[in-house]
Protein backbone atom coordinates (compact mmCIF):
# COMPACT_ATOMS: atom_id res chain seq x y z
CA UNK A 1 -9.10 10.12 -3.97
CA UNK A 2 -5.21 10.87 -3.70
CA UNK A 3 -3.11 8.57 -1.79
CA UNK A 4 -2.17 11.68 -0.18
CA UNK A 5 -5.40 12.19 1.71
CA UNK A 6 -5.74 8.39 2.52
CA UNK A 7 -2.80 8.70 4.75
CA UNK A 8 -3.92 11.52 6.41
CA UNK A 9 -7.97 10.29 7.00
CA UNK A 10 -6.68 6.57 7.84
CA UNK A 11 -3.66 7.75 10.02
CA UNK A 12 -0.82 5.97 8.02
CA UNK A 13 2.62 6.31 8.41
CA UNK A 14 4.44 7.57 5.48
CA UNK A 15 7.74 5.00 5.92
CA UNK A 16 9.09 5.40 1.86
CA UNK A 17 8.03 6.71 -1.56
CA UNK A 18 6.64 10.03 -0.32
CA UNK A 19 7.15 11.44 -4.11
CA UNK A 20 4.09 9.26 -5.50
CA UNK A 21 1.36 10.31 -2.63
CA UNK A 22 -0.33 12.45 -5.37
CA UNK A 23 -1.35 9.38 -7.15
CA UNK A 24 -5.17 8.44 -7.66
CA UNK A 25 -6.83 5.34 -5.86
CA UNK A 26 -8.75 3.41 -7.99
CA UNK A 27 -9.90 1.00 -4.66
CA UNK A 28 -7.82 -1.68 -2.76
CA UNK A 29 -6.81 -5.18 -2.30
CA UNK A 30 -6.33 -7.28 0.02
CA UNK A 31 -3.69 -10.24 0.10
CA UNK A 32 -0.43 -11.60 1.32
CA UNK A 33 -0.14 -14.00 -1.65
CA UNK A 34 2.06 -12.33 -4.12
CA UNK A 35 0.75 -14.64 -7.30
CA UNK A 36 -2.45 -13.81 -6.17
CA UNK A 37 -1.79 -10.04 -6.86
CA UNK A 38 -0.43 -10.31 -9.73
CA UNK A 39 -3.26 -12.58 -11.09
CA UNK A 40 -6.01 -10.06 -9.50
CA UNK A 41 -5.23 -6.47 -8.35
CA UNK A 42 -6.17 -3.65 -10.44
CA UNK A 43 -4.28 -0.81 -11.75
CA UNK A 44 -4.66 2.31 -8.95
CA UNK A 45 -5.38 -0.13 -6.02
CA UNK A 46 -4.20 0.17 -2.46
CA UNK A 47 -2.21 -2.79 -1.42
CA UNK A 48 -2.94 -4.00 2.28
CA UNK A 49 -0.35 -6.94 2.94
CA UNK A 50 1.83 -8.09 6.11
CA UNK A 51 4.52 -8.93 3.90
CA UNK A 52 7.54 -6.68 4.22
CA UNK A 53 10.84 -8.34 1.97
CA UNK A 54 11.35 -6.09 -1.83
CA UNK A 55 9.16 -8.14 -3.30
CA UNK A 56 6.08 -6.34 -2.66
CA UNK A 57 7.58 -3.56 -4.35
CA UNK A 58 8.56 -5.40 -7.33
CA UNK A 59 4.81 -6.59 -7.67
CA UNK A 60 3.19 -2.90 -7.04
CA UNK A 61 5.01 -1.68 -9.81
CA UNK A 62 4.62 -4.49 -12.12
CA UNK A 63 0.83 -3.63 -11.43
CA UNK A 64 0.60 0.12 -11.39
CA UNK A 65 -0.82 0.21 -7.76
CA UNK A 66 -0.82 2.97 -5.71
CA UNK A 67 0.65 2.54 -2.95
CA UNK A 68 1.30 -0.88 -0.44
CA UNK A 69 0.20 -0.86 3.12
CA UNK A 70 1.83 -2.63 5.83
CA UNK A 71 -0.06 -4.02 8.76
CA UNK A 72 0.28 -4.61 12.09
CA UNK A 73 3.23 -2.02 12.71
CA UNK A 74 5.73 -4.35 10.80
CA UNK A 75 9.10 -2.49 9.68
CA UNK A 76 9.61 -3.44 6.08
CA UNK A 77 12.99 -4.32 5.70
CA UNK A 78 15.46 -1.57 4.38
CA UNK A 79 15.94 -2.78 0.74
CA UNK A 80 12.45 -2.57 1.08
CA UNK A 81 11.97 1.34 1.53
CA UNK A 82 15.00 1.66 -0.40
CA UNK A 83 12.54 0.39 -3.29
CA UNK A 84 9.81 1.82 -2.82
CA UNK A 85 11.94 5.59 -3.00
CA UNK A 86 13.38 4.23 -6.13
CA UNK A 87 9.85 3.01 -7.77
CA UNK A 88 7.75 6.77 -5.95
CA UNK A 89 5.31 4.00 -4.90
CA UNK A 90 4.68 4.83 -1.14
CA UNK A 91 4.71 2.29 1.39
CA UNK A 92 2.87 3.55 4.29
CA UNK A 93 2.23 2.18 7.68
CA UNK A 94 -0.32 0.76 10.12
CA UNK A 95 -0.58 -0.37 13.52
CA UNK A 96 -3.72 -1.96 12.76
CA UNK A 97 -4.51 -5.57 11.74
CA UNK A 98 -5.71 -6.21 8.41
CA UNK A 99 -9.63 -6.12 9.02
CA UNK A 100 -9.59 -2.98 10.58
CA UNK A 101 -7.89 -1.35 8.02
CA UNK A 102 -9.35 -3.32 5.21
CA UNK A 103 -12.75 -1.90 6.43
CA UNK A 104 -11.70 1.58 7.01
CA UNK A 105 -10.35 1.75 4.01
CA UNK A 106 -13.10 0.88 2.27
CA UNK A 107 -15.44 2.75 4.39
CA UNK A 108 -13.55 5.75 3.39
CA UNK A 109 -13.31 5.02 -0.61
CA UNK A 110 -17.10 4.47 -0.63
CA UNK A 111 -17.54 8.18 0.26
C-alpha cells in the first residue's frame, strides 16, 4: 500500500516531504526510543513517534522507512520539516494518540 493512500484512509496531515508519498509500506513501528529504531524497524515501515526535533528524520532515512508519523497533533519543529523536504520522507500528522493510530494503522495494512 502507498503512503499516499495511508494518508488519505487514516486522515493524516501531510506537514513535509510530500515528494516521497508514492513510496510502498512494508508495515509500521511503533517507538519514541530512537536506538530502539535503529536496532529494530524494518526497511518500508511507517514510523508512529511523539518525538518531533531532526532527529527522527535522520533515523528514517538511515533506515529506509517510509514515512514518520507524529502523534497527538504535535508541530515538529521547523528544521524538522525542513528535513524531511530535503530527505522526500513525509512526515505526516495526527491528532490522535498513539494507540489509536497504532491500531488503525494496522487495521488498515492487514487488509
Amino acid at each position: 500500500m502507498k503512503i499516499s493512500e495511508i494518508v488519505n484512509r487514516l486522515n493524516l496531515k501531510v506537514v513535509a516531504g510530500a515528494d516521497g508519498l508514492g513510496a510502498e509500506v512494508t508495515g509500521g513501528y511503533v517507538s519514541d526510543l530512537l536506538s530502539d529504531v535503529i536496532g529494530h524497524a524494518a526497511e518500508g515501515n511507517i514510523w508512529i513517534t511523539l518525538q518531533t526535533h531532526q532527529n527522527i528524520v535522520a533515523v528514517a532515512s538511515l533506515k529506509e522507512l517510509s514515512a514518520i508519523i507524529v502523534v497527538k497533533g504535535s508541530s515538529p519543529a521547523a528544521d524538522t520539516i525542513r528535513k524531511s523536504n530535503e530527505e522526500n520522507i513525509p512526515l505526516l500528522s495526527t491528532g490522535l494518540d498513539t494507540f489509536r493510530i497504532a491500531g488503525e494503522l494496522y487495521n488498515l495494512l492487514l487488509k
